[in-house]
C-alpha atoms as a PDB file:
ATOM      1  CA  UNK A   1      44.826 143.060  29.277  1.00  0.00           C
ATOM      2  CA  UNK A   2      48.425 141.016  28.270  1.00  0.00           C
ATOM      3  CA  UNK A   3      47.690 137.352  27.483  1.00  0.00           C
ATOM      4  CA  UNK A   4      49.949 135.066  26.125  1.00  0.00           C
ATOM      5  CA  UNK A   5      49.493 131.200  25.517  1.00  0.00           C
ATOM      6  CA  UNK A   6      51.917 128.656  27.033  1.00  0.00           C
ATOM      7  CA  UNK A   7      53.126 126.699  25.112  1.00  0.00           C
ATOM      8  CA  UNK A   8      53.642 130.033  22.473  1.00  0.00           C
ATOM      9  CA  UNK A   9      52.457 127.303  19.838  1.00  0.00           C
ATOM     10  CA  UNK A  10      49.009 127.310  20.784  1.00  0.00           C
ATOM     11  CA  UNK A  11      48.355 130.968  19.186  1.00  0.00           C
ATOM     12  CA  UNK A  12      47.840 129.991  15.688  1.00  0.00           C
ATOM     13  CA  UNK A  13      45.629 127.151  16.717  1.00  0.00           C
ATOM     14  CA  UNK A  14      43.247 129.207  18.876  1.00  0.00           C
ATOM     15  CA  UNK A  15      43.377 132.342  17.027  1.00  0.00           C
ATOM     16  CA  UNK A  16      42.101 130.828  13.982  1.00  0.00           C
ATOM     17  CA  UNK A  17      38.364 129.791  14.193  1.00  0.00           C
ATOM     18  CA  UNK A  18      38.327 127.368  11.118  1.00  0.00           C
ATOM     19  CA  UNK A  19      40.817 124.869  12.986  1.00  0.00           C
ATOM     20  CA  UNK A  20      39.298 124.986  16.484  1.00  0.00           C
ATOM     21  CA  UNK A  21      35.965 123.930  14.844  1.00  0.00           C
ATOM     22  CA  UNK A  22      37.882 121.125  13.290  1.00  0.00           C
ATOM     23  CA  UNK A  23      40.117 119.841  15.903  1.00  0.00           C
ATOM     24  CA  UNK A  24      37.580 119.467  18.954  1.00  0.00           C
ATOM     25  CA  UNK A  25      33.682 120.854  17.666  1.00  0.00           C
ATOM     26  CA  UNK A  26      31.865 123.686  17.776  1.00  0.00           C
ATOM     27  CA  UNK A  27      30.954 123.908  21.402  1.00  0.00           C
ATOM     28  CA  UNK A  28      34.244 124.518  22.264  1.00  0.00           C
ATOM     29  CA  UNK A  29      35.534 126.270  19.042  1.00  0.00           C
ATOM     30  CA  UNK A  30      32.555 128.662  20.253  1.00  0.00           C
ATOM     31  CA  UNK A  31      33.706 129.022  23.742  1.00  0.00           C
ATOM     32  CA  UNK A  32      37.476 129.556  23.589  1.00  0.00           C
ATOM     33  CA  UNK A  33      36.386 132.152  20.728  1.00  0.00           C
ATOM     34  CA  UNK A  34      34.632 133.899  23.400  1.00  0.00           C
ATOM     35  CA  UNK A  35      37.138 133.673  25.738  1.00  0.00           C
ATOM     36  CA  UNK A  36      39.851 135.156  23.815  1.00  0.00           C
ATOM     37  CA  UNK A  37      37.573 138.242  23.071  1.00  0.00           C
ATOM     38  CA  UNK A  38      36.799 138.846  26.564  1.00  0.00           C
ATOM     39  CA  UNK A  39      40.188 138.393  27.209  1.00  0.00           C
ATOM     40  CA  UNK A  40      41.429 141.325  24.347  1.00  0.00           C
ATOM     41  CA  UNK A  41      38.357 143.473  25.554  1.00  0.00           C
ATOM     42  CA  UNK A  42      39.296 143.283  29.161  1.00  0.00           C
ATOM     43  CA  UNK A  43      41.412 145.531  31.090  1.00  0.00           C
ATOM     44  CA  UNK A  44      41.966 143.834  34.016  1.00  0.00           C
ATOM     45  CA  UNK A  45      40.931 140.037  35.332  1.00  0.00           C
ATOM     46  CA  UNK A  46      37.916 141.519  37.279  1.00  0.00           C
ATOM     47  CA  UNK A  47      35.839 142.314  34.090  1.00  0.00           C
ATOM     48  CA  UNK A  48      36.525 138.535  33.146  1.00  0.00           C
ATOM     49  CA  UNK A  49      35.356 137.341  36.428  1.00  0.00           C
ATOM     50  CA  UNK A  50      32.209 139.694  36.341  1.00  0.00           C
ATOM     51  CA  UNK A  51      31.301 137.927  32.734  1.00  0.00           C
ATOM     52  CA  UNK A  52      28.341 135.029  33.586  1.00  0.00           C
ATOM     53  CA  UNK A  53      29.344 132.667  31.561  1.00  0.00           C
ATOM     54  CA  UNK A  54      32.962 132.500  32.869  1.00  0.00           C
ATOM     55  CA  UNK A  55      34.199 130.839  35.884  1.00  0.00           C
ATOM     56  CA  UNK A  56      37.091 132.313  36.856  1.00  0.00           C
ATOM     57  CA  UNK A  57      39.448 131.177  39.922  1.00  0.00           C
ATOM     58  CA  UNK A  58      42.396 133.043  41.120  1.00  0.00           C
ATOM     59  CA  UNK A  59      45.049 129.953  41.845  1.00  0.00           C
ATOM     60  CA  UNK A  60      46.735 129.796  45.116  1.00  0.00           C
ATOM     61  CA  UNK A  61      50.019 128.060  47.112  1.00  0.00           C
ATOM     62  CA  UNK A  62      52.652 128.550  44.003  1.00  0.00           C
ATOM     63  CA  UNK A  63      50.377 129.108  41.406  1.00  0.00           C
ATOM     64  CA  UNK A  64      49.638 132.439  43.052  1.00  0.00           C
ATOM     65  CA  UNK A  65      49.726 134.850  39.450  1.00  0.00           C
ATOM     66  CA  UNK A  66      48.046 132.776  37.701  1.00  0.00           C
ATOM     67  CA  UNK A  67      43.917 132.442  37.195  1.00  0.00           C
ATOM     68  CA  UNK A  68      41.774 129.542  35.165  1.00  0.00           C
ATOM     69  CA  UNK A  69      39.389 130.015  34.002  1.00  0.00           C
ATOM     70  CA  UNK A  70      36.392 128.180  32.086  1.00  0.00           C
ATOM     71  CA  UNK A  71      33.876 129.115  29.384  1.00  0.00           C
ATOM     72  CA  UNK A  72      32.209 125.830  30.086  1.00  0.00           C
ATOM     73  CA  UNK A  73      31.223 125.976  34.045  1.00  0.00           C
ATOM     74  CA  UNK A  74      33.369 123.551  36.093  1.00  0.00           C
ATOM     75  CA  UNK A  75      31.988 120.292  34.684  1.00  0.00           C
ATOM     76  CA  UNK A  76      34.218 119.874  31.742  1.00  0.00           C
ATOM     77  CA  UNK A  77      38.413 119.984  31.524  1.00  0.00           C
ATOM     78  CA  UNK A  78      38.097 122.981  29.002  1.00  0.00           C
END
């Protein structure tokens, strides 16, 4: 499946495991890690949404193409 961050300056900051752990904590580190690989592994955004531990909502009004989507459950911002 194509990803790409917005703004494109994110990449090297979420790619890179070392830094995520050390900006926010492991938690998180943990779960955007996860995300990403479902992500790459996925082919479309129905494998992400069948994953359990990832809420995914398909925006609407003119946010239409877009999804979010949240390793954490609905509770948090991440």
């Amino acid at each position: 499946m194509d990803y790409e961050y917005e703004p494109p300056s994110l990449k090297d900051e979420f790619e890179n495991y070392k830094l995520l752990k050390k900006k926010y904590n492991v938690k998180i580190a943990d779960g955007i890690t996860k995300f990403i690989q479902a992500v790459v592994s996925a082919e479309n955004a129905y494998d992400i949404k069948a994953l359990p531990f990832m809420n995914l909502e398909h925006k609407h009004g003119n946010m239409a193409n877009y999804y979010s989507a949240s390793p954490f459950g609905k509770s948090t911002k991440w």
